[in-house]
N, C-alpha and C. Protein backbone atom coordinates (compact mmCIF):
# COMPACT_ATOMS: atom_id res chain seq x y z
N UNK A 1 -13.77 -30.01 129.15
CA UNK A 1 -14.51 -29.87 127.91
C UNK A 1 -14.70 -31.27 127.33
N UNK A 2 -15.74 -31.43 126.82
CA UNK A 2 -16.05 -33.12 126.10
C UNK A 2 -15.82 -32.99 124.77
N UNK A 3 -15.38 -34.28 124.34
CA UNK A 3 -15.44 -33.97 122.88
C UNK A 3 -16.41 -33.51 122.10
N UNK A 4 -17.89 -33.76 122.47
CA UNK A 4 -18.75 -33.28 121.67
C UNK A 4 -19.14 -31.58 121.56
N UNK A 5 -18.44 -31.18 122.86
CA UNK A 5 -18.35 -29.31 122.71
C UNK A 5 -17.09 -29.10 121.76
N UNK A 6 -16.10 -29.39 122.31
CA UNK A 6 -14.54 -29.47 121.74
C UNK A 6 -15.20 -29.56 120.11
N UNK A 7 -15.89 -30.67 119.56
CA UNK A 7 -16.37 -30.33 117.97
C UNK A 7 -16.97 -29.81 117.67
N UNK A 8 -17.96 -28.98 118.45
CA UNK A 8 -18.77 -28.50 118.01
C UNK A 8 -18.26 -26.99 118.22
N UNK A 9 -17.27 -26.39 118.95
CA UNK A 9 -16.47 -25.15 119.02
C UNK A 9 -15.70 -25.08 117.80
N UNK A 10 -14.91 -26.42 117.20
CA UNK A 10 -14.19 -26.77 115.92
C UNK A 10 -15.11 -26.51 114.90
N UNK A 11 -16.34 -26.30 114.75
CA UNK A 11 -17.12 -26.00 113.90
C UNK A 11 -17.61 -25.20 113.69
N UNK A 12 -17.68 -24.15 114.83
CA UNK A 12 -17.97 -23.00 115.16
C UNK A 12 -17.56 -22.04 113.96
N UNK A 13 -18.87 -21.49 113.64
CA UNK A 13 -18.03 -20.71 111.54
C UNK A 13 -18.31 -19.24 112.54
N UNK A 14 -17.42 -18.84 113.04
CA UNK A 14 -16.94 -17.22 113.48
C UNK A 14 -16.65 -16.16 112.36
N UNK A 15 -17.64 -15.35 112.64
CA UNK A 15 -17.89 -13.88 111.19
C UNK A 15 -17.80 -12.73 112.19
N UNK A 16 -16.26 -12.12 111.84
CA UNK A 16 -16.74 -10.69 111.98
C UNK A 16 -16.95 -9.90 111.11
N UNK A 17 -18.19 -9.23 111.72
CA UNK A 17 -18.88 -8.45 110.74
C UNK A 17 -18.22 -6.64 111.05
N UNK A 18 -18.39 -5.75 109.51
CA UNK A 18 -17.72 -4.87 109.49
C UNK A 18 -18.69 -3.77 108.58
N UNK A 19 -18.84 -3.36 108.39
CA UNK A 19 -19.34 -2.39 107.26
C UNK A 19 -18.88 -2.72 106.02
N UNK A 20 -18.02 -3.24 105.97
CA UNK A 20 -17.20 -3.00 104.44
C UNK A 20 -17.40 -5.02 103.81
N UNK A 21 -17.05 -5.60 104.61
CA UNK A 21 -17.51 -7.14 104.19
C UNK A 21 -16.93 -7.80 105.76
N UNK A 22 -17.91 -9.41 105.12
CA UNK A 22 -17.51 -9.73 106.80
C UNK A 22 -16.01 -10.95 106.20
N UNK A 23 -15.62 -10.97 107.83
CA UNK A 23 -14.59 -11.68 107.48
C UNK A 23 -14.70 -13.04 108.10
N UNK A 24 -14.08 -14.22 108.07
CA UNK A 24 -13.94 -15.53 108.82
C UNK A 24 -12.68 -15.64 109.46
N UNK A 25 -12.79 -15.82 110.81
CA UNK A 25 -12.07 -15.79 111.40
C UNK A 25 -11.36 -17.05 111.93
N UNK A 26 -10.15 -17.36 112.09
CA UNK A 26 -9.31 -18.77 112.62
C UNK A 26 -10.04 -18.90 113.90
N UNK A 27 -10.02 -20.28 113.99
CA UNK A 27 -10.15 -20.81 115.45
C UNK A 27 -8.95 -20.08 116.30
N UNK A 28 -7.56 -20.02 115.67
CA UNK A 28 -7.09 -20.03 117.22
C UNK A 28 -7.58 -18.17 117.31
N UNK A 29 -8.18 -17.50 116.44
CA UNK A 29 -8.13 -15.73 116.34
C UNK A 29 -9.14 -16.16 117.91
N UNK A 30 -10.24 -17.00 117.83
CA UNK A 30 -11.43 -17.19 118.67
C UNK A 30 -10.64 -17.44 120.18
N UNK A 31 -10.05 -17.82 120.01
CA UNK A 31 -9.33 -18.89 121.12
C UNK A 31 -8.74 -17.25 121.48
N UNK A 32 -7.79 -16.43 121.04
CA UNK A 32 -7.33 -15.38 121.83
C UNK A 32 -8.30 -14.34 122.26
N UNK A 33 -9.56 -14.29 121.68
CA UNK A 33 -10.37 -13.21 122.25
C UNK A 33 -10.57 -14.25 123.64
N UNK A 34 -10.99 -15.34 123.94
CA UNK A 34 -11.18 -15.89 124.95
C UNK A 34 -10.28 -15.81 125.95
N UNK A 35 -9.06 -15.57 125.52
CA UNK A 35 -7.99 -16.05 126.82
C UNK A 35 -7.34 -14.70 127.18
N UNK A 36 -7.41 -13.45 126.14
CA UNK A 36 -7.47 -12.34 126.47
C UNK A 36 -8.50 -11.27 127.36
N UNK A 37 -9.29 -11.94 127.04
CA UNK A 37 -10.51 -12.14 128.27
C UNK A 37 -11.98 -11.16 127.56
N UNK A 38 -11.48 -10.98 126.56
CA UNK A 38 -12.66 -9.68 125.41
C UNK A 38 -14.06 -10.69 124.99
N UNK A 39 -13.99 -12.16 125.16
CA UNK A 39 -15.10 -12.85 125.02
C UNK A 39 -14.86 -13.84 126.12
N UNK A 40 -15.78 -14.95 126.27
CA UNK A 40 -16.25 -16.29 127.52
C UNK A 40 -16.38 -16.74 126.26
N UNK A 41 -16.01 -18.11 126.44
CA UNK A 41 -15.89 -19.20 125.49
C UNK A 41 -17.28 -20.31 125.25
N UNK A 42 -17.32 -20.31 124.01
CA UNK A 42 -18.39 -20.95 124.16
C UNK A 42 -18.91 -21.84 124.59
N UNK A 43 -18.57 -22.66 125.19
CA UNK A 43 -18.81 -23.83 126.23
C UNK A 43 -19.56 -23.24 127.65
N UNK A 44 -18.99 -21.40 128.03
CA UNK A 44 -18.85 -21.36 128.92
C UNK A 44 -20.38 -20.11 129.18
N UNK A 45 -20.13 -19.26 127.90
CA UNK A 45 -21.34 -19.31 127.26
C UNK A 45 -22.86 -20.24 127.07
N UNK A 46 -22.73 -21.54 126.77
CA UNK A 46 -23.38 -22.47 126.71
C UNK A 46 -23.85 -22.83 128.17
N UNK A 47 -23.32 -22.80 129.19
CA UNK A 47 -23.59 -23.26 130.60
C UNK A 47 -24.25 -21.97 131.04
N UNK A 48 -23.71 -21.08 130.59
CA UNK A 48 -24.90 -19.93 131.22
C UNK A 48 -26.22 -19.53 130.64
N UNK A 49 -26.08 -20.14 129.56
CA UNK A 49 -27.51 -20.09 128.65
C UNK A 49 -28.58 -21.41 128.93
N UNK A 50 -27.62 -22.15 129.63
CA UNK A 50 -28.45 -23.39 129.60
C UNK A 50 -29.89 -23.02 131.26
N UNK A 51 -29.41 -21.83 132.01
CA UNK A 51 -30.09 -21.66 132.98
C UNK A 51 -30.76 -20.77 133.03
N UNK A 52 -31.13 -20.41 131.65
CA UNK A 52 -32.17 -19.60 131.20
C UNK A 52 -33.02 -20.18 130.08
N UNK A 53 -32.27 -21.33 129.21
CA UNK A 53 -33.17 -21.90 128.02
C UNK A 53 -32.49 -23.36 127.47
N UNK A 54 -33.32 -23.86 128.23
CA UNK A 54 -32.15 -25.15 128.26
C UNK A 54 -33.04 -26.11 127.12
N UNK A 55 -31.95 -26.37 125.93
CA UNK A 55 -31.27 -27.15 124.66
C UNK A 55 -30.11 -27.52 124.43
N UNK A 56 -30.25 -28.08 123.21
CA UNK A 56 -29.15 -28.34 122.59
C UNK A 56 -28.60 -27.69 121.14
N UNK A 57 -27.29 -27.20 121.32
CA UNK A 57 -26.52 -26.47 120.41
C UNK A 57 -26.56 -26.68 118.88
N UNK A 58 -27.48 -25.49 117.91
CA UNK A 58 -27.49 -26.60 116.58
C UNK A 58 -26.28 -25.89 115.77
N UNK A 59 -26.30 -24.32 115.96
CA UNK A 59 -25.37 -23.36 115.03
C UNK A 59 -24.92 -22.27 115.89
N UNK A 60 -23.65 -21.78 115.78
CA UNK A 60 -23.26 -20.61 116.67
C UNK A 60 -22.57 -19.84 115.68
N UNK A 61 -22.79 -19.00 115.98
CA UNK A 61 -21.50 -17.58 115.06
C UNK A 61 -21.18 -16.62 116.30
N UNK A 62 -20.26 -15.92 115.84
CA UNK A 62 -19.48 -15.05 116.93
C UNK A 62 -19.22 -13.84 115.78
N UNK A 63 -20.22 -12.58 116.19
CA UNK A 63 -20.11 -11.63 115.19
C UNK A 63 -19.22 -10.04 116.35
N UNK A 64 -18.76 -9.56 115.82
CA UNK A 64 -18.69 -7.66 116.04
C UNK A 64 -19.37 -6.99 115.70
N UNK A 65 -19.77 -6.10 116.69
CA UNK A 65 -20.79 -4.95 115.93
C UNK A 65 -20.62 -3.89 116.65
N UNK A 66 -20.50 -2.81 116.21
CA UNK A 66 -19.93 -1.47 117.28
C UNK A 66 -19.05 -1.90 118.36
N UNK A 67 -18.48 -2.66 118.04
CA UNK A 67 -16.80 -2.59 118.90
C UNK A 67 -17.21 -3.77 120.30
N UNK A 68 -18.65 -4.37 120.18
CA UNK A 68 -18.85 -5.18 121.05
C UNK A 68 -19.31 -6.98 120.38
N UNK A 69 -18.51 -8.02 120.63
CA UNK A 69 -18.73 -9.65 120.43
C UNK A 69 -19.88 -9.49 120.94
N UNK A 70 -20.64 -10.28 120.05
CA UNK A 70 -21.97 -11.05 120.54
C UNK A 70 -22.06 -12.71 119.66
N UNK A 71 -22.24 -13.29 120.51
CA UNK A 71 -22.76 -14.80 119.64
C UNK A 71 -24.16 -14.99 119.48
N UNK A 72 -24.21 -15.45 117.98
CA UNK A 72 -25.79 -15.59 118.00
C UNK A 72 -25.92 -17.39 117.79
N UNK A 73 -26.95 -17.51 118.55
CA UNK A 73 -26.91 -19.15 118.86
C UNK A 73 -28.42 -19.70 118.33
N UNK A 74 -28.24 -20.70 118.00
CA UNK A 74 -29.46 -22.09 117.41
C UNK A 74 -29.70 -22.77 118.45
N UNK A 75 -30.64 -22.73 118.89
CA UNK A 75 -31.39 -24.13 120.35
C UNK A 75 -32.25 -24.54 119.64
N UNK A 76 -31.68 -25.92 119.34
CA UNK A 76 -33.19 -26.94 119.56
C UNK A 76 -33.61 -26.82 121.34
N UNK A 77 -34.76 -26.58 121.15
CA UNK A 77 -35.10 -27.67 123.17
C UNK A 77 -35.59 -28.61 123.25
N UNK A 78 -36.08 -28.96 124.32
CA UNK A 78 -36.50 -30.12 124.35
C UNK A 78 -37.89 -30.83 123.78
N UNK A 79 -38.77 -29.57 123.42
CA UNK A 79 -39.93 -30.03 122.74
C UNK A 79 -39.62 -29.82 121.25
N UNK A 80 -38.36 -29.49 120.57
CA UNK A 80 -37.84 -29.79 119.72
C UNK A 80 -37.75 -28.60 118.46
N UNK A 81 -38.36 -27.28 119.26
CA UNK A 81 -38.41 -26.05 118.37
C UNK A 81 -36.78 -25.57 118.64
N UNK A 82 -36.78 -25.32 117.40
CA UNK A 82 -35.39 -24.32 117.20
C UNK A 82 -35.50 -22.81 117.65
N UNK A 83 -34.95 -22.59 118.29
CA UNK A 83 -34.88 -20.94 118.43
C UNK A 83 -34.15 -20.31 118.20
N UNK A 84 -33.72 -19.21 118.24
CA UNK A 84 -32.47 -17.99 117.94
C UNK A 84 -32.17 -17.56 119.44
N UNK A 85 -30.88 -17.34 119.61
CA UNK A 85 -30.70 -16.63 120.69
C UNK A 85 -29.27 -15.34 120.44
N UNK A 86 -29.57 -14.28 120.84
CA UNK A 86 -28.42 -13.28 120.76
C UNK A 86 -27.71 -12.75 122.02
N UNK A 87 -26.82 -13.00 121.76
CA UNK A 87 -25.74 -13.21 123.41
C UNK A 87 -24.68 -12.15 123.37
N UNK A 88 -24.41 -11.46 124.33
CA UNK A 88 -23.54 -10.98 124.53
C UNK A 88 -22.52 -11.56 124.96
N UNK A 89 -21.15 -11.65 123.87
CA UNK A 89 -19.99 -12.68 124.21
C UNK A 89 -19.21 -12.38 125.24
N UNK A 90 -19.24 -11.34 125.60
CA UNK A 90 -18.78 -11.01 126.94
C UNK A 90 -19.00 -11.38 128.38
N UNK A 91 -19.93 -11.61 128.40
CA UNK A 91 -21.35 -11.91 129.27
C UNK A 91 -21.75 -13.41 129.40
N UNK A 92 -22.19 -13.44 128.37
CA UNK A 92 -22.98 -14.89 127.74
C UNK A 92 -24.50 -14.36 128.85
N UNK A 93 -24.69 -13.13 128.43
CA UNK A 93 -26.47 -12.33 129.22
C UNK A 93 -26.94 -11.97 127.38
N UNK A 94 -28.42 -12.51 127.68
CA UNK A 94 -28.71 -12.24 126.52
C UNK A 94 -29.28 -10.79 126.57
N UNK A 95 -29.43 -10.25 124.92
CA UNK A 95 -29.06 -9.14 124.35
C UNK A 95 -30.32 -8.51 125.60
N UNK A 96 -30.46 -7.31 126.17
CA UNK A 96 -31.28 -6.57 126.98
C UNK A 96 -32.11 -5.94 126.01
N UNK A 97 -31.93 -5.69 124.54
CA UNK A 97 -32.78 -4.63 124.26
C UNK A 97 -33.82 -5.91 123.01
N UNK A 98 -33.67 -7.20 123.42
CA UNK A 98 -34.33 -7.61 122.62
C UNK A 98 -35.31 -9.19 123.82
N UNK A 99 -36.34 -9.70 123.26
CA UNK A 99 -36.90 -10.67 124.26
C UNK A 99 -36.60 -12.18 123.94
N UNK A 100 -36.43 -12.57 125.00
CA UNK A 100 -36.36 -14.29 124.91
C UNK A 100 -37.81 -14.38 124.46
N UNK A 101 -37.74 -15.77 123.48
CA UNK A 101 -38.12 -16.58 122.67
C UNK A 101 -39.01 -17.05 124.15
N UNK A 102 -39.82 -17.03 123.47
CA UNK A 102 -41.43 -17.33 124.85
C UNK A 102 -40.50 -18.94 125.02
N UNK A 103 -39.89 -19.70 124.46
CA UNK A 103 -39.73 -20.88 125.48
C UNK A 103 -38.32 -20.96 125.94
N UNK A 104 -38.16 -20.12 126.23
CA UNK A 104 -36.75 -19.78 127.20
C UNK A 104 -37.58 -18.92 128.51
N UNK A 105 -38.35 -17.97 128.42
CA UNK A 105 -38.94 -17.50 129.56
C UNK A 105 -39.64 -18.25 130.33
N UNK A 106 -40.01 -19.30 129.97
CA UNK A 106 -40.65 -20.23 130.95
C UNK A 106 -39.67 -20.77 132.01
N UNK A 107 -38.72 -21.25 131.10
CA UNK A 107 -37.69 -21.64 132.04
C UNK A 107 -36.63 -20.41 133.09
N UNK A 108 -36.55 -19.29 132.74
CA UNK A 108 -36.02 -18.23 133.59
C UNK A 108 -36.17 -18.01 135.11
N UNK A 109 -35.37 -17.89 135.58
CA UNK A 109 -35.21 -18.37 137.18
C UNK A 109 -35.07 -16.70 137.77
């Protein structure tokens, strides 16, 4: 891991969301869904997204929703538009019931 993921995971503002209010969650809470194996870490996440829509990382959150992690992610790319992306944290496969951002499909292999 490089330092510039390593800070930018440290910055990582993680919300689980609930019906009732959302909460903020500790880095290390993040760190045990990862090593318990219920999410892929975002770095690792990030490498699998990069071969479908390759940027750079501006904002990430890590939400719950019906009992399943998803991260929703900020790409700048390279022609410098920001996009949204919704990830399944499990996975790091983006969401199936919704479409990549026309400049991530260009790049899709």
């Amino acid at each position: 891991m490089t330092r510039a993921q390593f800070s930018g995971l440290l910055a990582l503002a993680i919300t689980l969301t609930t019906t009732a209010s959302a909460i903020e969650l500790e880095h290390n809470q993040a760190k045990q869904l990862v090593s318990t194996g219920k999410i892929l870490s975002l770095d690792v996440t990030l490498a699998k997204t990069q071969s479908f829509c390759f940027g750079k990382l501006i904002d990430a959150h890590l939400y719950q929703e019906e009992g399943k992690w998803r991260y929703d992610l900020q790409i700048k790319t390279q022609r410098g538009q920001i996009i949204d992306l919704s990830l399944d944290a499990s996975t790091g496969q983006p969401n199936p019931y919704l479409s990549l951002p026309s400049e991530c499909r260009a790049l899709e292999k």
